[in-house]
N, C-alpha and C. Protein backbone atom coordinates (compact mmCIF):
# COMPACT_ATOMS: atom_id res chain seq x y z
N UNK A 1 -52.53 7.07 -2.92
CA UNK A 1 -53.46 8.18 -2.76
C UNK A 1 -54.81 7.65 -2.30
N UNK A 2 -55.37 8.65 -1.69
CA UNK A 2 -56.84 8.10 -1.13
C UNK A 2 -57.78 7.96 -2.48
N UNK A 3 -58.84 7.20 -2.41
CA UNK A 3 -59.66 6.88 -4.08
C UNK A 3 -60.33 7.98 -4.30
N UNK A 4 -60.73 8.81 -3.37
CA UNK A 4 -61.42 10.27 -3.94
C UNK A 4 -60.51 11.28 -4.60
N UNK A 5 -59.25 10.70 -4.52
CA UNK A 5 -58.81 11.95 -5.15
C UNK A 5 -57.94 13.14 -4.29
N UNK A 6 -58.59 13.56 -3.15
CA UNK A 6 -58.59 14.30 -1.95
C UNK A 6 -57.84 13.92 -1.06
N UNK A 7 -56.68 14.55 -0.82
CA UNK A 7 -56.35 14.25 0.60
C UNK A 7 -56.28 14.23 1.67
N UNK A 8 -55.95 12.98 2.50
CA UNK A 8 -56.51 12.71 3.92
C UNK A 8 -56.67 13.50 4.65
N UNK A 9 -57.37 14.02 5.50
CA UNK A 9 -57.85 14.66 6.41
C UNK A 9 -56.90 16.16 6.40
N UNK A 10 -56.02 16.53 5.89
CA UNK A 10 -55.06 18.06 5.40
C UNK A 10 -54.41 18.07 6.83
N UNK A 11 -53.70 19.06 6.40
CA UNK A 11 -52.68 19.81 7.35
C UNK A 11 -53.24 19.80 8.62
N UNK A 12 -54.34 20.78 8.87
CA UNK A 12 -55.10 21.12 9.67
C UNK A 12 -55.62 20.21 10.86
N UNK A 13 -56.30 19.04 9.72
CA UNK A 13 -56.74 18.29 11.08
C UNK A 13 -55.76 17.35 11.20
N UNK A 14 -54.45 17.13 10.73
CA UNK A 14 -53.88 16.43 11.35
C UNK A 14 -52.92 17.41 12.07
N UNK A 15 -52.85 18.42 12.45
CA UNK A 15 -52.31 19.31 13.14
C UNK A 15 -52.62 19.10 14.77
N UNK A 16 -54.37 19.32 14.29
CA UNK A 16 -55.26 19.18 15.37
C UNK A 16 -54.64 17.98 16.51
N UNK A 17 -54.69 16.62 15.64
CA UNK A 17 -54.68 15.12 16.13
C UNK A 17 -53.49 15.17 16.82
N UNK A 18 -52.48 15.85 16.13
CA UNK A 18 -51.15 15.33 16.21
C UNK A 18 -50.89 16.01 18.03
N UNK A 19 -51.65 17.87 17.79
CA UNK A 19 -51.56 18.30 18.95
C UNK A 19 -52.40 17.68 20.30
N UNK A 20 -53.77 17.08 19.59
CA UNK A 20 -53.83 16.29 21.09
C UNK A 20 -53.64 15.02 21.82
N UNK A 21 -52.41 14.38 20.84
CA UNK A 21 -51.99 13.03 20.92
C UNK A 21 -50.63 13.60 22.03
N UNK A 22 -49.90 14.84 21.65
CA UNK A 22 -48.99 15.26 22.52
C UNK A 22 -48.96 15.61 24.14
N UNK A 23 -48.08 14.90 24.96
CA UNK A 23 -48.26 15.35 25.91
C UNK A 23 -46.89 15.24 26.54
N UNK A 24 -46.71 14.65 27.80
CA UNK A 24 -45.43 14.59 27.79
C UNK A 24 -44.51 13.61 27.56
N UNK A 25 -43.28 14.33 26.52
CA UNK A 25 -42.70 13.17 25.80
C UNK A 25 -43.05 12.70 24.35
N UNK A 26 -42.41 11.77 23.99
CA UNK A 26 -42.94 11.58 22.76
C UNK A 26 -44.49 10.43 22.97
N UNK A 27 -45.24 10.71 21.76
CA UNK A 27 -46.41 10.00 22.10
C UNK A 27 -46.23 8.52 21.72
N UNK A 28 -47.12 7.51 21.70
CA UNK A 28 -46.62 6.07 22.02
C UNK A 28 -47.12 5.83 20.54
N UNK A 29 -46.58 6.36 19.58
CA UNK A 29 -47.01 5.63 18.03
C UNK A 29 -46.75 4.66 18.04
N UNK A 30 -46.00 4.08 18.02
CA UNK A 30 -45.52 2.63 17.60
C UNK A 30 -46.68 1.25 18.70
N UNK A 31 -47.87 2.15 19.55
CA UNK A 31 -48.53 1.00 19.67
C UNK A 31 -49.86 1.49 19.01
N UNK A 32 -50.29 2.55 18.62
CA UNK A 32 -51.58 3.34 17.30
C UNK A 32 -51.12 2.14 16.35
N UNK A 33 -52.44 1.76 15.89
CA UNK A 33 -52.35 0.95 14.80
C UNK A 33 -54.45 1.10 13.96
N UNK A 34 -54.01 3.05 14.01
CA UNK A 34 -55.41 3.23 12.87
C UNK A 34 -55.37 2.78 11.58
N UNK A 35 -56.42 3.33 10.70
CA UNK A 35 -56.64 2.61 9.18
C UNK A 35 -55.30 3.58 8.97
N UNK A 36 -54.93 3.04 7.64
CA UNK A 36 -54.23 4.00 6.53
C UNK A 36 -55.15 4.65 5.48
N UNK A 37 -54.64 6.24 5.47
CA UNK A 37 -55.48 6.70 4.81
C UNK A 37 -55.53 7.47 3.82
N UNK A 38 -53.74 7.06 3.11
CA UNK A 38 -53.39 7.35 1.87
C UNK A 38 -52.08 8.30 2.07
N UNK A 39 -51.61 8.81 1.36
CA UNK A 39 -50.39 9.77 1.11
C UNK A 39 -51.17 11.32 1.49
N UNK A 40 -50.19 11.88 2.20
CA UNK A 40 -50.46 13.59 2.19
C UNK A 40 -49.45 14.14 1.39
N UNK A 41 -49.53 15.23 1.04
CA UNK A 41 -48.44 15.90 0.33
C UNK A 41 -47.48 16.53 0.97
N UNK A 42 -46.82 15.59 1.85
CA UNK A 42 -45.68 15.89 2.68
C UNK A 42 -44.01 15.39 2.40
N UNK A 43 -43.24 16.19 2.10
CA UNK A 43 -42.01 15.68 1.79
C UNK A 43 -40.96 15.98 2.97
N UNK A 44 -40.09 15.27 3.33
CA UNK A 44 -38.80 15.25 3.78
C UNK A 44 -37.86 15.20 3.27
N UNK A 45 -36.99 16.55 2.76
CA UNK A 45 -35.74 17.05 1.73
C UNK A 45 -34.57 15.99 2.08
N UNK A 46 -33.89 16.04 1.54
CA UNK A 46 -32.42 15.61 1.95
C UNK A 46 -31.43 16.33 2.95
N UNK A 47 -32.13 17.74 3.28
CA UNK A 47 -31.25 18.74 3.93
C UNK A 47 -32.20 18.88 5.15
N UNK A 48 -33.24 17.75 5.66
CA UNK A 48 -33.91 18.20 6.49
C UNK A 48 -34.90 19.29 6.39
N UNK A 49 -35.21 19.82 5.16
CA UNK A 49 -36.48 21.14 5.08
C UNK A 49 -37.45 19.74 5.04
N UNK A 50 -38.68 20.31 5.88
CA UNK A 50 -40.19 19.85 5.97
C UNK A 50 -40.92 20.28 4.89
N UNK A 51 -41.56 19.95 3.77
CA UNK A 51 -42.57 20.54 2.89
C UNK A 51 -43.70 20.03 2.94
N UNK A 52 -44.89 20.68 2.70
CA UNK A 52 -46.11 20.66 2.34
C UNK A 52 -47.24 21.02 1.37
N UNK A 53 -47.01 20.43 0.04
CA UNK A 53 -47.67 20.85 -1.07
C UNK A 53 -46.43 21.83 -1.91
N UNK A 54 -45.53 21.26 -1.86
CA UNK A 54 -44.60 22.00 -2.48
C UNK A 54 -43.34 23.27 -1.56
N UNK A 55 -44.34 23.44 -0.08
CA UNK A 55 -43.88 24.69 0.35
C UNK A 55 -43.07 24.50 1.39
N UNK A 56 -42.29 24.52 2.03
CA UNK A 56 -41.42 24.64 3.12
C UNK A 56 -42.57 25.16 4.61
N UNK A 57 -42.46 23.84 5.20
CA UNK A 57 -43.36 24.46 6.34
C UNK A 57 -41.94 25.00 7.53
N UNK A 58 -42.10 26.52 7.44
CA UNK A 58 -41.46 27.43 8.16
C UNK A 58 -41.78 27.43 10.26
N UNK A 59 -42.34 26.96 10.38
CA UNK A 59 -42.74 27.22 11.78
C UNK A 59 -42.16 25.61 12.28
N UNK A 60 -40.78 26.12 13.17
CA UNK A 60 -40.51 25.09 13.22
C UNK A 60 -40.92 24.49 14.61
N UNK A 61 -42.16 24.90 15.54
CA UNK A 61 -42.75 23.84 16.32
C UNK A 61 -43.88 23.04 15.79
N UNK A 62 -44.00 23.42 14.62
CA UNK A 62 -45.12 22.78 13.92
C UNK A 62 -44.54 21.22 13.14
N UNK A 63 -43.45 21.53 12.83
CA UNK A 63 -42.55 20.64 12.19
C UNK A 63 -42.16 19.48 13.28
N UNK A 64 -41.50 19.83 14.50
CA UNK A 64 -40.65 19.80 15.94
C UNK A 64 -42.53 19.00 15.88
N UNK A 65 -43.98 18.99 16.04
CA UNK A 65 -44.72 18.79 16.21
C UNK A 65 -45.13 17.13 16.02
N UNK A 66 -44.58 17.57 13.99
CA UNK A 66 -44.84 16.67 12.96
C UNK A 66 -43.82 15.17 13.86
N UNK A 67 -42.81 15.79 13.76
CA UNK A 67 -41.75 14.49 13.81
C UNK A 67 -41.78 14.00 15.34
N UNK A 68 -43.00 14.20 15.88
CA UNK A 68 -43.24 13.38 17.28
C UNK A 68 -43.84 12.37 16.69
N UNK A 69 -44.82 12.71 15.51
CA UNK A 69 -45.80 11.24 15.45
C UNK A 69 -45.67 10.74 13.99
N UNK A 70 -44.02 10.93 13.75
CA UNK A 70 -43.75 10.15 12.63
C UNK A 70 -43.26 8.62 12.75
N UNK A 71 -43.37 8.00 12.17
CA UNK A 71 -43.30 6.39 12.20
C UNK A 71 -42.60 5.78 11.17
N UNK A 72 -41.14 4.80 11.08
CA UNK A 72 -41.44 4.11 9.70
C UNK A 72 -41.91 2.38 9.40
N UNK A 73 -42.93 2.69 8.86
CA UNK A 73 -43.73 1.24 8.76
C UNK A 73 -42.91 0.40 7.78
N UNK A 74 -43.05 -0.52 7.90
CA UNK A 74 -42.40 -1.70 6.88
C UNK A 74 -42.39 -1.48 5.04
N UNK A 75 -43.44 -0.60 4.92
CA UNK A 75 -43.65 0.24 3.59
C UNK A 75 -43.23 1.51 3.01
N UNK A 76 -43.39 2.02 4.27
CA UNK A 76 -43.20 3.54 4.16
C UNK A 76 -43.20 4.59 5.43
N UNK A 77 -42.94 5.69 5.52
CA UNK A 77 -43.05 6.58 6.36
C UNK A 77 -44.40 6.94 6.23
N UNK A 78 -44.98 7.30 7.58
CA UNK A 78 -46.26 7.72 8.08
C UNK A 78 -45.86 8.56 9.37
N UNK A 79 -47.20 9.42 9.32
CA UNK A 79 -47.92 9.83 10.55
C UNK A 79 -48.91 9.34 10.83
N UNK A 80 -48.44 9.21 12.44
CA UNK A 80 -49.77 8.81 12.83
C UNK A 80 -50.23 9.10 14.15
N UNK A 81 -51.26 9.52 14.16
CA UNK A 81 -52.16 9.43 15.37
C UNK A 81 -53.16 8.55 15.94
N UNK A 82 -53.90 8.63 16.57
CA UNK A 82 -54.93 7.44 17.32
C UNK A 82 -56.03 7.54 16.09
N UNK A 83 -56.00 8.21 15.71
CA UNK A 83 -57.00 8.14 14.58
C UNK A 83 -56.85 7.96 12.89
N UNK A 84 -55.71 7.68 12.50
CA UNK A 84 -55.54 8.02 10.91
C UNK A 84 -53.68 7.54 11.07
N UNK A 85 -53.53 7.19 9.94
CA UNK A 85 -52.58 6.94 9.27
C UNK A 85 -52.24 7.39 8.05
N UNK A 86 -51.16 8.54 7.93
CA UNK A 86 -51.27 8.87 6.38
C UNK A 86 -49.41 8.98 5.68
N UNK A 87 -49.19 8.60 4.84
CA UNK A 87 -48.07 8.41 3.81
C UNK A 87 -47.13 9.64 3.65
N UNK A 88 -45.74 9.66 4.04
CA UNK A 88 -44.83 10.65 3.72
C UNK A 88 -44.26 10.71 3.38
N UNK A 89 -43.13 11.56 2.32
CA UNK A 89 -41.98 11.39 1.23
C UNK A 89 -40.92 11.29 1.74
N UNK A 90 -40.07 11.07 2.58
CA UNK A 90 -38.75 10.95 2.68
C UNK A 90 -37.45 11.12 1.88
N UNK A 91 -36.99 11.72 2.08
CA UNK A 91 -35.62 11.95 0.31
C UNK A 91 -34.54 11.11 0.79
N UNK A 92 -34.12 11.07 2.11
CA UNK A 92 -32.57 9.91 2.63
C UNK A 92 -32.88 9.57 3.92
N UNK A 93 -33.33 10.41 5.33
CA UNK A 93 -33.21 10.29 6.11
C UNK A 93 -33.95 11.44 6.64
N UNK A 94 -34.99 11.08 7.67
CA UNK A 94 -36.51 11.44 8.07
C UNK A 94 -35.58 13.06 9.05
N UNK A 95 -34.48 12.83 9.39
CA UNK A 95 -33.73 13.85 10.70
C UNK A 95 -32.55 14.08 10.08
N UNK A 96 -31.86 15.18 10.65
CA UNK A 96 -30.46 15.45 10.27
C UNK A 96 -29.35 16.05 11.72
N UNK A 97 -28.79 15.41 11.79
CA UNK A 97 -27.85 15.64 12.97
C UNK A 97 -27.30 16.71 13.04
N UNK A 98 -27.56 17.68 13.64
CA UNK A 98 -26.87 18.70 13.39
C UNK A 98 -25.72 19.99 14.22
N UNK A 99 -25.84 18.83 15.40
CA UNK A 99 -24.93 19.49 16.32
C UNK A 99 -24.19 18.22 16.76
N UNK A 100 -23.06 17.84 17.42
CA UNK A 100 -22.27 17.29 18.40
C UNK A 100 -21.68 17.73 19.35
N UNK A 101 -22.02 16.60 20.17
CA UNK A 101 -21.34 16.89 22.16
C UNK A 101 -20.43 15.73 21.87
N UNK A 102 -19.51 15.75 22.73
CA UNK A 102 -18.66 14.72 23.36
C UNK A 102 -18.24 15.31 24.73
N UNK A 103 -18.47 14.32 25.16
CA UNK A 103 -18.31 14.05 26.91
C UNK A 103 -17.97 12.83 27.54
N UNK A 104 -17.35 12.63 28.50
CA UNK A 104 -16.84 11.49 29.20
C UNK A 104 -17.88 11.05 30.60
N UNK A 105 -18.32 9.61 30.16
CA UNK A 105 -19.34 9.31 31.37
C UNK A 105 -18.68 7.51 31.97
N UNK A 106 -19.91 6.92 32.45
CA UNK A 106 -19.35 5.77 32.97
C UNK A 106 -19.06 5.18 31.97
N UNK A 107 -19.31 5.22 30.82
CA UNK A 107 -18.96 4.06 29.76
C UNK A 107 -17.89 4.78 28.84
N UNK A 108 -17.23 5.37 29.06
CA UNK A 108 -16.15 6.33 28.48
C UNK A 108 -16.62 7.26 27.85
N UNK A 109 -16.30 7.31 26.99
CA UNK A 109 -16.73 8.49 25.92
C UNK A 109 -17.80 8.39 24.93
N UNK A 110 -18.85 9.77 25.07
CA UNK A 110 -20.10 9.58 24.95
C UNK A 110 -20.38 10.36 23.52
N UNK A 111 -20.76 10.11 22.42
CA UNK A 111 -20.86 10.94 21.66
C UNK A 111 -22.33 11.28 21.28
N UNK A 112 -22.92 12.65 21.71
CA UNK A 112 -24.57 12.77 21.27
C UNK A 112 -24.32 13.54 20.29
N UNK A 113 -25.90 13.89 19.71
CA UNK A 113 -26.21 14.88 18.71
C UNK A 113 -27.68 15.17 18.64
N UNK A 114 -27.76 16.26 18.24
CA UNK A 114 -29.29 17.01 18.31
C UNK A 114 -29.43 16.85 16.89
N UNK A 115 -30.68 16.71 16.89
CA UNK A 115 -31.67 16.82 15.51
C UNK A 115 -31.50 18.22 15.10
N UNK A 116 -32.28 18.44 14.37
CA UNK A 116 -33.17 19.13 13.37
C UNK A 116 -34.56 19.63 13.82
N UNK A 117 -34.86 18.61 14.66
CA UNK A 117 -35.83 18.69 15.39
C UNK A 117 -36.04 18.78 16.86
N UNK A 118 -35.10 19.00 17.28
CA UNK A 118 -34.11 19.34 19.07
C UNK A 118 -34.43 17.82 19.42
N UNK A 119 -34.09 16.56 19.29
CA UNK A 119 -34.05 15.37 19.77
C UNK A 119 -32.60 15.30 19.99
N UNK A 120 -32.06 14.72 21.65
CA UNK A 120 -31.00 14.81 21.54
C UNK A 120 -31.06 12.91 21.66
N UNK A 121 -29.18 12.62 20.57
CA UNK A 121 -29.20 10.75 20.93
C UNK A 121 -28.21 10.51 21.34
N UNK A 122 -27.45 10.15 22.35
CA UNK A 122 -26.40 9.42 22.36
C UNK A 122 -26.33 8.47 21.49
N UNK A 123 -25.30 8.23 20.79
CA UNK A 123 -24.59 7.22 19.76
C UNK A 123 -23.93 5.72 20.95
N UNK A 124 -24.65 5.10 21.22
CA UNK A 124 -24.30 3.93 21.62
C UNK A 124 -24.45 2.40 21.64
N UNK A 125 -24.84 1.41 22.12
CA UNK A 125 -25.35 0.14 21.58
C UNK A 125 -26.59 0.13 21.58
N UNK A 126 -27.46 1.05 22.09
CA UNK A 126 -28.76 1.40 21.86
C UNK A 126 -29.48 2.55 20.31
N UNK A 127 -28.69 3.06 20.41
CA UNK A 127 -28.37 4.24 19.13
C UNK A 127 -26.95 4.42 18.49
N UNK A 128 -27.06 2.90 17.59
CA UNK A 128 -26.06 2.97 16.36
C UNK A 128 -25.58 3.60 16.09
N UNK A 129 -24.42 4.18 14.98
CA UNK A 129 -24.18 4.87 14.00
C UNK A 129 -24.16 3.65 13.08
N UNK A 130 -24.24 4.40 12.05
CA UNK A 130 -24.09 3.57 10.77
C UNK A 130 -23.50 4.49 9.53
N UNK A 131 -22.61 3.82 8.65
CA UNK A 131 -21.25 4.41 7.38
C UNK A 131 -22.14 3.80 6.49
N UNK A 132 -22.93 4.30 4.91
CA UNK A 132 -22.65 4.08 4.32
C UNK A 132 -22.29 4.87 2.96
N UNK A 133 -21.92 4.11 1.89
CA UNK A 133 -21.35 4.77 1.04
C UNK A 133 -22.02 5.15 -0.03
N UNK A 134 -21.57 7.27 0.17
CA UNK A 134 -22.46 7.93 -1.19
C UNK A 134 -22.21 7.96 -2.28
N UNK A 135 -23.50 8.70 -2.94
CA UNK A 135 -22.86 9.22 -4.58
C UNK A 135 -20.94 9.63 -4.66
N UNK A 136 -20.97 10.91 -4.58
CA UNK A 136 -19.86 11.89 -4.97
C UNK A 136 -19.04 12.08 -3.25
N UNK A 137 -19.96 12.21 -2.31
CA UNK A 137 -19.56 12.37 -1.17
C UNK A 137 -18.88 11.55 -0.44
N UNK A 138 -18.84 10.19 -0.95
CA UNK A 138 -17.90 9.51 0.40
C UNK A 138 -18.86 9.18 1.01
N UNK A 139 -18.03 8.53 2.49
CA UNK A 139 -18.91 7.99 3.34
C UNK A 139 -20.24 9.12 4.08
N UNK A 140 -21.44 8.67 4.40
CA UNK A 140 -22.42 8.97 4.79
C UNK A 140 -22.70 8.69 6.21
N UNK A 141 -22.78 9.40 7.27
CA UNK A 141 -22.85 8.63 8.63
C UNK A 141 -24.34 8.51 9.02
N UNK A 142 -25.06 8.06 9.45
CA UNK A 142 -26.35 7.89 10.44
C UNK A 142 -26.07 7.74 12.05
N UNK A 143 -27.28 7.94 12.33
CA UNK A 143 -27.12 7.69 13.76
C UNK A 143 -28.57 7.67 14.11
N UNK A 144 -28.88 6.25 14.85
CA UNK A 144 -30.02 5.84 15.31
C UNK A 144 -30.84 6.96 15.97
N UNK A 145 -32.44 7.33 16.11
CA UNK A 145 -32.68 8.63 16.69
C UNK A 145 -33.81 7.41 17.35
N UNK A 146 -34.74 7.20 17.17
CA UNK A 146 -35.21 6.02 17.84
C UNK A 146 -36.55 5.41 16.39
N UNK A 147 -37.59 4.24 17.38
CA UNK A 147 -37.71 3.27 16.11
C UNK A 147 -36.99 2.73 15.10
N UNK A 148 -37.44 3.00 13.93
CA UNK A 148 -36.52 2.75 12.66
C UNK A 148 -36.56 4.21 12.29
N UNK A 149 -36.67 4.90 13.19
CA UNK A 149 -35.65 6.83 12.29
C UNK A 149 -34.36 6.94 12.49
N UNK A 150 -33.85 7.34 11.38
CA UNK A 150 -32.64 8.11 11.63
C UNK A 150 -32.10 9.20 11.27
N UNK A 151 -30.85 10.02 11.75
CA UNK A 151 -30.85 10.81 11.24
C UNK A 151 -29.44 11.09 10.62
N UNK A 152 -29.17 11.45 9.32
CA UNK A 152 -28.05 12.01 8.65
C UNK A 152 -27.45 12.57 9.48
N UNK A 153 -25.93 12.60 9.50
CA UNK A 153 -25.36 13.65 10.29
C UNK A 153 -24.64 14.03 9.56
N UNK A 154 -24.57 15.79 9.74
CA UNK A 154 -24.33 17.12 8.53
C UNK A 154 -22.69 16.59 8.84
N UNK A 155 -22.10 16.85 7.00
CA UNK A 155 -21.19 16.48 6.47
C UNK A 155 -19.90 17.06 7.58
N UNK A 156 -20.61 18.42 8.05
CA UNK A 156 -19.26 19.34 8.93
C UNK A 156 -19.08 18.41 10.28
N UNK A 157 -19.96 17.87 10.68
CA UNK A 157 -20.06 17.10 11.79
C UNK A 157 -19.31 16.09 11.42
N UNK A 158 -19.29 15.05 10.21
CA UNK A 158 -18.60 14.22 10.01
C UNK A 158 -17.17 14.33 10.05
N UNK A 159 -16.62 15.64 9.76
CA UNK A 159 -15.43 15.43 10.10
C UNK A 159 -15.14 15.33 11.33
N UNK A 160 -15.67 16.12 12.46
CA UNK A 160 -15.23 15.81 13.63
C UNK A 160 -15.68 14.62 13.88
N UNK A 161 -16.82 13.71 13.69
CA UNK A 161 -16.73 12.42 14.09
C UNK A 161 -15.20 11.80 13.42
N UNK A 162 -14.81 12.09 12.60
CA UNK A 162 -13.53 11.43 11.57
C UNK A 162 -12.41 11.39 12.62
N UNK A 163 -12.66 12.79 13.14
CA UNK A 163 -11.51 13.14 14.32
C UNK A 163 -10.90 12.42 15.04
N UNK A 164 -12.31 12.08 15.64
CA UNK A 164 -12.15 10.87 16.78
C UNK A 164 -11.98 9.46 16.70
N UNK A 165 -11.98 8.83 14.82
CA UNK A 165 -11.58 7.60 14.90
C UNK A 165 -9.92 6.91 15.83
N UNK A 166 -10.41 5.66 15.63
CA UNK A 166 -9.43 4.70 15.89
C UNK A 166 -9.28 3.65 15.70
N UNK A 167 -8.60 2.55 15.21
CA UNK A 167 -8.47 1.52 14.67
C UNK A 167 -8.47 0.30 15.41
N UNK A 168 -8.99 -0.35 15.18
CA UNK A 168 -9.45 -1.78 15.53
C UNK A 168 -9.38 -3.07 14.98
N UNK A 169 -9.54 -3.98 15.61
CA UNK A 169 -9.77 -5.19 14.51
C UNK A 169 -11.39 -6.00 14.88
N UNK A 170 -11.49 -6.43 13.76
CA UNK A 170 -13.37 -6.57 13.59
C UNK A 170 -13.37 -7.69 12.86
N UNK A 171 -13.20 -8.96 13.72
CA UNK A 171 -13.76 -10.49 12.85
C UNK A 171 -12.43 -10.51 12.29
N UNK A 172 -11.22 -10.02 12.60
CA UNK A 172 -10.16 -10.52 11.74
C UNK A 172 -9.36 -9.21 10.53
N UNK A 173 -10.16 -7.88 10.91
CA UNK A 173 -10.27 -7.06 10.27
C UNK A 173 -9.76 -5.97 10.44
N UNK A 174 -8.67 -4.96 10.22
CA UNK A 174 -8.48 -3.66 10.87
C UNK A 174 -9.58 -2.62 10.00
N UNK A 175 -9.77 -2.22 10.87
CA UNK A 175 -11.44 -1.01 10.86
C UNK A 175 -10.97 0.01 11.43
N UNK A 176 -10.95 1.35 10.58
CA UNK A 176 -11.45 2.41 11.09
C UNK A 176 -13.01 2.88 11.41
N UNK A 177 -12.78 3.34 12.68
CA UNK A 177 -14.43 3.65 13.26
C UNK A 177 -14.19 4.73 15.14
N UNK A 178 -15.18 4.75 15.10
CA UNK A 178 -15.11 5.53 16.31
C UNK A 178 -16.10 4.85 17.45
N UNK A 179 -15.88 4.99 18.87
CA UNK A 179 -16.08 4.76 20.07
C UNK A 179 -17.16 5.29 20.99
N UNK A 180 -18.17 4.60 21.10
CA UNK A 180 -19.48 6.14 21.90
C UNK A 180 -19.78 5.15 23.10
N UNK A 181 -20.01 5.19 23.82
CA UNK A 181 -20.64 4.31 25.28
C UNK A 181 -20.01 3.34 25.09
N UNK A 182 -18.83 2.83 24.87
CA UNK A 182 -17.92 1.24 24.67
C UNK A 182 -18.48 0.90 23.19
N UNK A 183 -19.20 1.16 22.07
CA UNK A 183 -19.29 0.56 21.37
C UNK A 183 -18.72 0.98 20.47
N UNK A 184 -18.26 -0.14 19.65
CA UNK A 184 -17.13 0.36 18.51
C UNK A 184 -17.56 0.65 16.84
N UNK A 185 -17.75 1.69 16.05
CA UNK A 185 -18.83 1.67 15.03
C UNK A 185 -18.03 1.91 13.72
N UNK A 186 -17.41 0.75 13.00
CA UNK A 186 -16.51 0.71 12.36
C UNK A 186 -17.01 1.67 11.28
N UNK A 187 -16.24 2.26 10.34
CA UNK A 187 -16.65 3.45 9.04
C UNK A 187 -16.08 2.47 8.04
N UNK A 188 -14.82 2.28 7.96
CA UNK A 188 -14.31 1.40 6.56
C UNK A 188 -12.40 0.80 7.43
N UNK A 189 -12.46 -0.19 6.34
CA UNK A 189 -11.21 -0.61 6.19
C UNK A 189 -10.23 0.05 6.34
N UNK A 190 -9.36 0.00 7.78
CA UNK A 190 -8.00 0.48 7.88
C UNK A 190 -6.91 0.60 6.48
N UNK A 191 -7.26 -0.34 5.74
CA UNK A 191 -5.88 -0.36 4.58
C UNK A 191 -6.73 0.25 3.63
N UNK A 192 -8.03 0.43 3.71
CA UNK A 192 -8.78 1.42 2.35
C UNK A 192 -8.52 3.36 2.84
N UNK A 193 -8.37 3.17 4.16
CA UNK A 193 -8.17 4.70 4.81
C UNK A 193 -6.66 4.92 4.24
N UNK A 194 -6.02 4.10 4.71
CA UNK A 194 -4.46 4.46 4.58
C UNK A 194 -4.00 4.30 2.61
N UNK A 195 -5.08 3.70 1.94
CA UNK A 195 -4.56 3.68 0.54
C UNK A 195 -5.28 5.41 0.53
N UNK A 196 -6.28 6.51 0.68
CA UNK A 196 -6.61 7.32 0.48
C UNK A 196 -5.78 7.99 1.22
C-alpha cells in the first residue's frame, strides 16, 4: 500500500493515463519503467470478472482498456503507464479463453482463442499452452496471451481441446497432448489417460 494510506492516483486518473497511453495496438509497457506506486483496489476473479473496490467493473471497454496496460512484473501484477506503476490482485490467471477456432494453415492445424478481453492467440511455439493440475477439476489448460499473461481456458473449451488430442512420445514418453502450428503440447501421460 502507498504510506499515506490513500490510494494511488484512483480509477479515474488512471483511466485518464491508461486512455492516453492507447493508440494503435497494444501500448509498449514492457519498455515504461515508472516509480511503483503501491496497490489499487483492483482484483482479477478466477472467472475473469474485473473488480474495483469490491465492485465488478461492468463496462467492458473500460476493462478491454485496463488489460492493454497490464504487466506481470517479477513480483506481481501491475498497471502501468508512462507515468505510475500500481499493484493488482490476480486470483489464477489475469485472462480467460473463452472461445475456440480451429483452422488449417501452413503449419497444419492452427488452434486460436479469444480472451475475455477480445485478444485473439494462436496456440503455437510462440503462444504455449500449458496442463496443469487442479484442485477437484483435473487438468487446467493455459494458453500464452503475450508477456508473462495468460489466459485460463473455460473448462467447456477444454473439452474440445481434449477432442483433438493425440499421442506421442516425449523424451522416451507416450503423452497425450494436442497439435497447434507443428507444436506438440503434451497434457499428461498416455498410460495415466488410458488408466482413467
Amino acid at each position: 500500500m502507498a504510506d499515506s494510506g490513500a490510494e494511488p492516483g484512483g480509477l479515474e486518473a488512471l483511466t485518464r493515463a491508461a486512455a492516453g497511453a492507447a493508440g494503435r495496438g497494444l501500448p509498449p509497457v514492457h519498455l515504461w519503467n515508472p516509480p511503483y506506486c503501491g496497490e489499487i483496489d483492483m482484483r482479477i476473479a478466477r472467472d475473469g470478472t474485473w473488480f474495483y473496490r469490491g465492485s465488478p467493473i461492468g463496462r467492458a471497454p473500460l476493462v478491454r482498456l485496463f488489460s492493454t496496460i497490464l504487466r506481470k512484473d517479477p513480483e506481481r501484477y501491475v498497471l502501468v503507464t508512462p507515468v505510475e506503476r500500481v499493484g493488482v490482485s490476480v486470483e489464477d490467471a489475469p485472462f480467460l479463453a473463452v472461445e475456440m477456432r480451429v483452422t488449417q494453415g501452413e503449419r497444419g492445424r492452427q488452434i486460436a482463442f479469444r480472451t475475455n478481453v477480445e485478444d485473439w492467440t494462436a496456440a503455437g511455439p510462440d503462444h504455449p499452452l500449458r496442463f496443469e493440475t487442479g484442485d477437484a477439476a483435473g487438468l487446467k489448460p493455459y494458453v500464452h496471451v503475450r508477456g508473462d499473461l495468460w489466459a485460463l481456458v473455460k473448462r467447456a473449451l477444454f473439452y474440445d481441446l481434449a477432442a483433438l488430442g493425440e499421442v506421442r512420445e516425449v523424451d522416451g514418453v507416450r503423452m497425450f497432448g494436442v497439435v497447434s502450428q507443428g507444436a506438440f503440447f503434451p497434457m499428461q501421460r498416455a498410460d495415466e489417460l488410458d488408466a482413467a
